[in-house]
C-alpha atoms as a PDB file:
ATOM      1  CA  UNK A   1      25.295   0.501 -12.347  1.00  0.00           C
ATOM      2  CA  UNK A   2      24.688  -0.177  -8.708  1.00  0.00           C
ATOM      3  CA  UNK A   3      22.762  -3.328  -7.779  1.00  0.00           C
ATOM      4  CA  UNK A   4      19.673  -1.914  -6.031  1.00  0.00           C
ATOM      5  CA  UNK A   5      17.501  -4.069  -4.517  1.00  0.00           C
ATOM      6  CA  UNK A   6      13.843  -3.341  -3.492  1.00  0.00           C
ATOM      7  CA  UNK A   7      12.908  -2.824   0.164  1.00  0.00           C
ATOM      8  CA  UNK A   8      10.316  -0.938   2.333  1.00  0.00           C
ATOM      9  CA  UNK A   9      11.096   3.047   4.065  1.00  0.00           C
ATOM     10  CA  UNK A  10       9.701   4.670   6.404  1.00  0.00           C
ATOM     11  CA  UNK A  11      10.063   8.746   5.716  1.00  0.00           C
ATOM     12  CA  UNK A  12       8.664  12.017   7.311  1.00  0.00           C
ATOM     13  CA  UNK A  13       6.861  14.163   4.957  1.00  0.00           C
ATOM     14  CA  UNK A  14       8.230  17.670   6.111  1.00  0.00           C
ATOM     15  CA  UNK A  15       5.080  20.608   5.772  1.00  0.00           C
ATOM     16  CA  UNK A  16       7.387  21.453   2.280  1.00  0.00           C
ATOM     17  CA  UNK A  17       7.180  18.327   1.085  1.00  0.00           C
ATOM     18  CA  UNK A  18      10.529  17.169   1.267  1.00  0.00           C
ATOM     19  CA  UNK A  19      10.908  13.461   2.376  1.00  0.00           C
ATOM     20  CA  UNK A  20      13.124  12.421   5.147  1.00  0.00           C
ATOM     21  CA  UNK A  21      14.280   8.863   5.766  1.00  0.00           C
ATOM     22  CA  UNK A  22      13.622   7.531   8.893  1.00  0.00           C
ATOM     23  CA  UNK A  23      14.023   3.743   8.437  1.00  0.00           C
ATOM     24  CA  UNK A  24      14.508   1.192   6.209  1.00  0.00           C
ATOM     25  CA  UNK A  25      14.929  -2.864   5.466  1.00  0.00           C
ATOM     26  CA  UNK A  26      17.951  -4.442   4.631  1.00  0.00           C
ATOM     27  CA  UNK A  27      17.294  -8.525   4.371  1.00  0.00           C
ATOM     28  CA  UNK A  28      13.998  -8.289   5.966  1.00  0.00           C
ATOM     29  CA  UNK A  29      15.127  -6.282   9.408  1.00  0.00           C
ATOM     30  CA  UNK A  30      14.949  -3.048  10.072  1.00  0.00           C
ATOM     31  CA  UNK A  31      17.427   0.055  10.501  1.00  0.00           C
ATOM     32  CA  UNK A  32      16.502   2.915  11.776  1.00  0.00           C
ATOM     33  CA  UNK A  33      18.125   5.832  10.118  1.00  0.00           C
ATOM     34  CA  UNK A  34      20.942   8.050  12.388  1.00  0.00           C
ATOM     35  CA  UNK A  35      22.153  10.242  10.032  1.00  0.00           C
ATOM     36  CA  UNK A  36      21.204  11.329   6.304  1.00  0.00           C
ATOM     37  CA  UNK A  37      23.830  12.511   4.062  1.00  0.00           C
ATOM     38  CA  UNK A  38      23.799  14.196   0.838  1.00  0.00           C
ATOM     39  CA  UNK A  39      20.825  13.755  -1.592  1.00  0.00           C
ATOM     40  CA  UNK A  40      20.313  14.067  -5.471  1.00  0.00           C
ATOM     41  CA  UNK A  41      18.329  12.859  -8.428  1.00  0.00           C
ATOM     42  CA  UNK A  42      19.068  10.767 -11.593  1.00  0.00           C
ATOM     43  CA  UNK A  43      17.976   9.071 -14.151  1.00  0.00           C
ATOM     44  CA  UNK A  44      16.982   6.404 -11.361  1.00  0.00           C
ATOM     45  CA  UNK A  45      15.228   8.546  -9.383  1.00  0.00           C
ATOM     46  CA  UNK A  46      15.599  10.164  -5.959  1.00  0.00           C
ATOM     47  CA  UNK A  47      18.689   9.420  -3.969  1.00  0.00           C
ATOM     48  CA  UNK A  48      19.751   9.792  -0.506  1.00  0.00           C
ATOM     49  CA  UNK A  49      22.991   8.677   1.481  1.00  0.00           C
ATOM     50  CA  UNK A  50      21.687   7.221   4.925  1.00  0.00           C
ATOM     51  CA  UNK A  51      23.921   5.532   7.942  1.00  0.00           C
ATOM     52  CA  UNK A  52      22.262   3.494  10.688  1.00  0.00           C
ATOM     53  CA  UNK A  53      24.010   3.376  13.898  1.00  0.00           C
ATOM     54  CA  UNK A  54      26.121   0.275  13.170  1.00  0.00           C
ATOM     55  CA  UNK A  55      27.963   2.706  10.934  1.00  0.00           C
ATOM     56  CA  UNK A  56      27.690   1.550   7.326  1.00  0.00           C
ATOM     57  CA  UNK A  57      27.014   3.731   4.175  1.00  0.00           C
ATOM     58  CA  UNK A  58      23.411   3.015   2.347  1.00  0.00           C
ATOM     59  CA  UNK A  59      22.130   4.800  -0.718  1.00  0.00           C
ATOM     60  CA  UNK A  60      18.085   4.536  -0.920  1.00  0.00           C
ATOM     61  CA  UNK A  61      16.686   5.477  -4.369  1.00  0.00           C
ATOM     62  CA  UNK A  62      12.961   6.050  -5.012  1.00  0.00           C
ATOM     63  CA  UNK A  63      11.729   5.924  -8.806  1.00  0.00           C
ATOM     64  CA  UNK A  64       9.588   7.745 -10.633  1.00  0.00           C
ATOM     65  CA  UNK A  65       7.078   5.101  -9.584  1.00  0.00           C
ATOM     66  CA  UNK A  66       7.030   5.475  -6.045  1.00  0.00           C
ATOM     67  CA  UNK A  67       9.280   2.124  -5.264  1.00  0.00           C
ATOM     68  CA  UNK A  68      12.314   1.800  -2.847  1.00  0.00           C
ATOM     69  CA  UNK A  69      15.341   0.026  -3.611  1.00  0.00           C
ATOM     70  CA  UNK A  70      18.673  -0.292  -1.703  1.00  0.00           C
ATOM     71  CA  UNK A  71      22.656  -0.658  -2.165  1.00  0.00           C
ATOM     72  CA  UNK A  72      25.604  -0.664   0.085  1.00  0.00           C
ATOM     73  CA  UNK A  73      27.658   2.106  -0.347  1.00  0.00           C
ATOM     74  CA  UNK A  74      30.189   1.501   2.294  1.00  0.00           C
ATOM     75  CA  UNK A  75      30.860  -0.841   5.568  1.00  0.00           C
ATOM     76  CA  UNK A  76      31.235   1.019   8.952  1.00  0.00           C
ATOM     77  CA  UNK A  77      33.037   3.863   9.286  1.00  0.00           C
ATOM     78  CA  UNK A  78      37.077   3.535  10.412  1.00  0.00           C
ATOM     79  CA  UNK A  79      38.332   6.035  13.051  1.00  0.00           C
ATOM     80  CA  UNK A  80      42.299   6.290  13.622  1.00  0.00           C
END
């Protein structure tokens, strides 16, 4: 299992409900979100794949509960 680790989000509430990802914490500063990837549920809770512009790979899970937690996916992205 990943290690997620709590942090705060700040989302958009679309008028169907659906929750967008706008920013989040990683060690206490935050990243605004530039592009949101795929997005699914589990047993954890509510996924979603977000990049910030420095290129890395983030997943952000919200639980049943209501609370946010983090883990690296992957480091920047690699052109050739």
């Amino acid at each position: 299992m990943k290690n997620l680790t709590p942090c705060d989000v700040e989302i958009r509430i679309a008028a169907d409900g659906t929750l967008e990802p706008l920013r989040f914490t990683v060690q206490g500063a935050w990243k605004n979100v530039a592009q949101v990837g795929r997005n699914w549920s589990d047993g954890l809770g509510d996924h979603w794949l977000v990049m910030p512009s420095s290129g890395e790979v983030y997943d952000l899970a919200r639980s049943p509960d209501g609370l946010w937690r983090i883990s690296r996916a992957s480091g920047p992205a690699r052109y050739a």
